[in-house]
C-alpha atoms as a PDB file:
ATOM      1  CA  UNK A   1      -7.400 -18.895   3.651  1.00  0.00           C
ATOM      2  CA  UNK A   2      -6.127 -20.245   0.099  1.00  0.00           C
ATOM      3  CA  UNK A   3      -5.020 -16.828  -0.832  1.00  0.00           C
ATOM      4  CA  UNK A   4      -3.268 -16.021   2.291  1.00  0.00           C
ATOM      5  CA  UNK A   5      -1.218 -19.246   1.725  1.00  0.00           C
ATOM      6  CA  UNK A   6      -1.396 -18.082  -2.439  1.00  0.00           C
ATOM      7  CA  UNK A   7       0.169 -14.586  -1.343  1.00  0.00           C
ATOM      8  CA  UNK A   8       2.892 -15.818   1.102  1.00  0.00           C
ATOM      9  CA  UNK A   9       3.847 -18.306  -0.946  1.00  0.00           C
ATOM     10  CA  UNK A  10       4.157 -15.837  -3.907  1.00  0.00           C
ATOM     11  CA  UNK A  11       6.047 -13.032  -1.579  1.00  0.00           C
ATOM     12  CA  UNK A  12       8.505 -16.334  -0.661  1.00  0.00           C
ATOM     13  CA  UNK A  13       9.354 -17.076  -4.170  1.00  0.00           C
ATOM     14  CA  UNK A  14      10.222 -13.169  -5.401  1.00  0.00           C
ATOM     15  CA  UNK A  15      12.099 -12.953  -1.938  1.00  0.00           C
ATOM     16  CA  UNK A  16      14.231 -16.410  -2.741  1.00  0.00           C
ATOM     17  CA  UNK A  17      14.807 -15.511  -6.270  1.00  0.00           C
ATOM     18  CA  UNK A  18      16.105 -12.069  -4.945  1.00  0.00           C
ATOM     19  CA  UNK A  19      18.686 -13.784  -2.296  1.00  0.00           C
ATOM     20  CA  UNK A  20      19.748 -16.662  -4.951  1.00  0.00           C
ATOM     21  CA  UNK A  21      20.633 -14.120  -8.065  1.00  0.00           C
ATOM     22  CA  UNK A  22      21.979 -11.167  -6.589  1.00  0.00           C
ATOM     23  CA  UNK A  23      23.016 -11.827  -2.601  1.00  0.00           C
ATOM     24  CA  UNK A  24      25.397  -9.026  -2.629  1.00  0.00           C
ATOM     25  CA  UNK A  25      23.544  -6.755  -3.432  1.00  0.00           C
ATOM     26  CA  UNK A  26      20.694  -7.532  -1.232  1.00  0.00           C
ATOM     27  CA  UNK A  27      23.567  -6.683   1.200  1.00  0.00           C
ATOM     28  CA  UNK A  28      24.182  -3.460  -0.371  1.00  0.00           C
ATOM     29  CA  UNK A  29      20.586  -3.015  -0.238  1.00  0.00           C
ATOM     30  CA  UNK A  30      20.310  -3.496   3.605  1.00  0.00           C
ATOM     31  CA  UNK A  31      23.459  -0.937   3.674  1.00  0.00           C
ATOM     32  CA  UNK A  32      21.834   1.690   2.358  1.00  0.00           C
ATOM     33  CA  UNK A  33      18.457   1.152   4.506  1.00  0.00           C
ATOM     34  CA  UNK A  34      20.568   1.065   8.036  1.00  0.00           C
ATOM     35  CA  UNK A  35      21.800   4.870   6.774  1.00  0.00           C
ATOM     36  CA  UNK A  36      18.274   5.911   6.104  1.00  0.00           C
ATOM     37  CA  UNK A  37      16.611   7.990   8.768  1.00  0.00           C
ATOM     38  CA  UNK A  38      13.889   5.679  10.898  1.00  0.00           C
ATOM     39  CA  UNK A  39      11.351   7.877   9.876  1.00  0.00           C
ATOM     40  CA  UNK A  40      12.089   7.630   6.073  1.00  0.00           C
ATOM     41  CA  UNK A  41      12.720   4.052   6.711  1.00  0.00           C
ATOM     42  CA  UNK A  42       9.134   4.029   8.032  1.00  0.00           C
ATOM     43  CA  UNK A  43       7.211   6.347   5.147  1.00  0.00           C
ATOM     44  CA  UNK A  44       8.987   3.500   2.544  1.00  0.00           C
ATOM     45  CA  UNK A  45       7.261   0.893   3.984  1.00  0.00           C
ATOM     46  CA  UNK A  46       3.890   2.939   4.021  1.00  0.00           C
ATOM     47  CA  UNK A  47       4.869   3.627   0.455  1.00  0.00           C
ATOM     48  CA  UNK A  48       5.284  -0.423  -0.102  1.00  0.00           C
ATOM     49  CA  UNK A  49       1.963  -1.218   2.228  1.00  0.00           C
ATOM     50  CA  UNK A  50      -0.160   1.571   0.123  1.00  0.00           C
ATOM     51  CA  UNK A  51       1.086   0.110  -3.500  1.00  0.00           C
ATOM     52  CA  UNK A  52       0.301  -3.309  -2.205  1.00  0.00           C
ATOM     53  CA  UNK A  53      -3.128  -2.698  -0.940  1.00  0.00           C
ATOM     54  CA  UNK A  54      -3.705  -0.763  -4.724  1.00  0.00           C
ATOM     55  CA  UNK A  55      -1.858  -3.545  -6.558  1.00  0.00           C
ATOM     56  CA  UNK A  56      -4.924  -6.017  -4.787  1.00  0.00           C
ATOM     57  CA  UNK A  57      -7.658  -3.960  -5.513  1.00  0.00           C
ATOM     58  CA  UNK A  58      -6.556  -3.571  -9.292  1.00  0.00           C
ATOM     59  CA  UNK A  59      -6.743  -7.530  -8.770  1.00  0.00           C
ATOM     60  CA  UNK A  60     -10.166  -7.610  -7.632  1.00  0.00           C
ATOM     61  CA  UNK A  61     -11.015  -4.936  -9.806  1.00  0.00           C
ATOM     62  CA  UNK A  62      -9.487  -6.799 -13.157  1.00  0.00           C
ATOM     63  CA  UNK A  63     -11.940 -10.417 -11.563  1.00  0.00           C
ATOM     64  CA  UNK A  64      -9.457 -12.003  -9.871  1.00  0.00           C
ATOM     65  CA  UNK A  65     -10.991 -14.089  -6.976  1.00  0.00           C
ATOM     66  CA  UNK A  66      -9.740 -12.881  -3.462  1.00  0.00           C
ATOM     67  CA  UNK A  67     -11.785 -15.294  -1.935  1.00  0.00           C
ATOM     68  CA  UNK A  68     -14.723 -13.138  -0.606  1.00  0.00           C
END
């Protein structure tokens, strides 16, 4: 359960870091993602989902303790 709280609370800090420097162009951002295609829109965030489930087994792989 620690690294559930660990990984939300690190998603939460890149996330408000992203709002409080650059705001407009997190609005840009959001722009460009309403004129994307649903489907493309969808295949980015398999794209996002598959790099994060490889960026946490690198983790374990490199000894970091996932709590299992």
């Amino acid at each position: 359960m620690a690294v559930i709280v660990l990984a939300l609370g690190l998603v939460l800090i890149v996330e408000g870091l992203a709002y409080a420097l650059a705001p407009s162009l997190i609005e840009r951002l959001l722009e460009m993602l309403r004129a994307l295609p649903l489907d493309q829109r969808r295949n980015a965030g398999m794209v996002a989902l598959a790099l994060g489930v490889a960026l946490v087994w690198l983790a374990h792989l490199m000894g970091a303790d996932l709590g299992g």
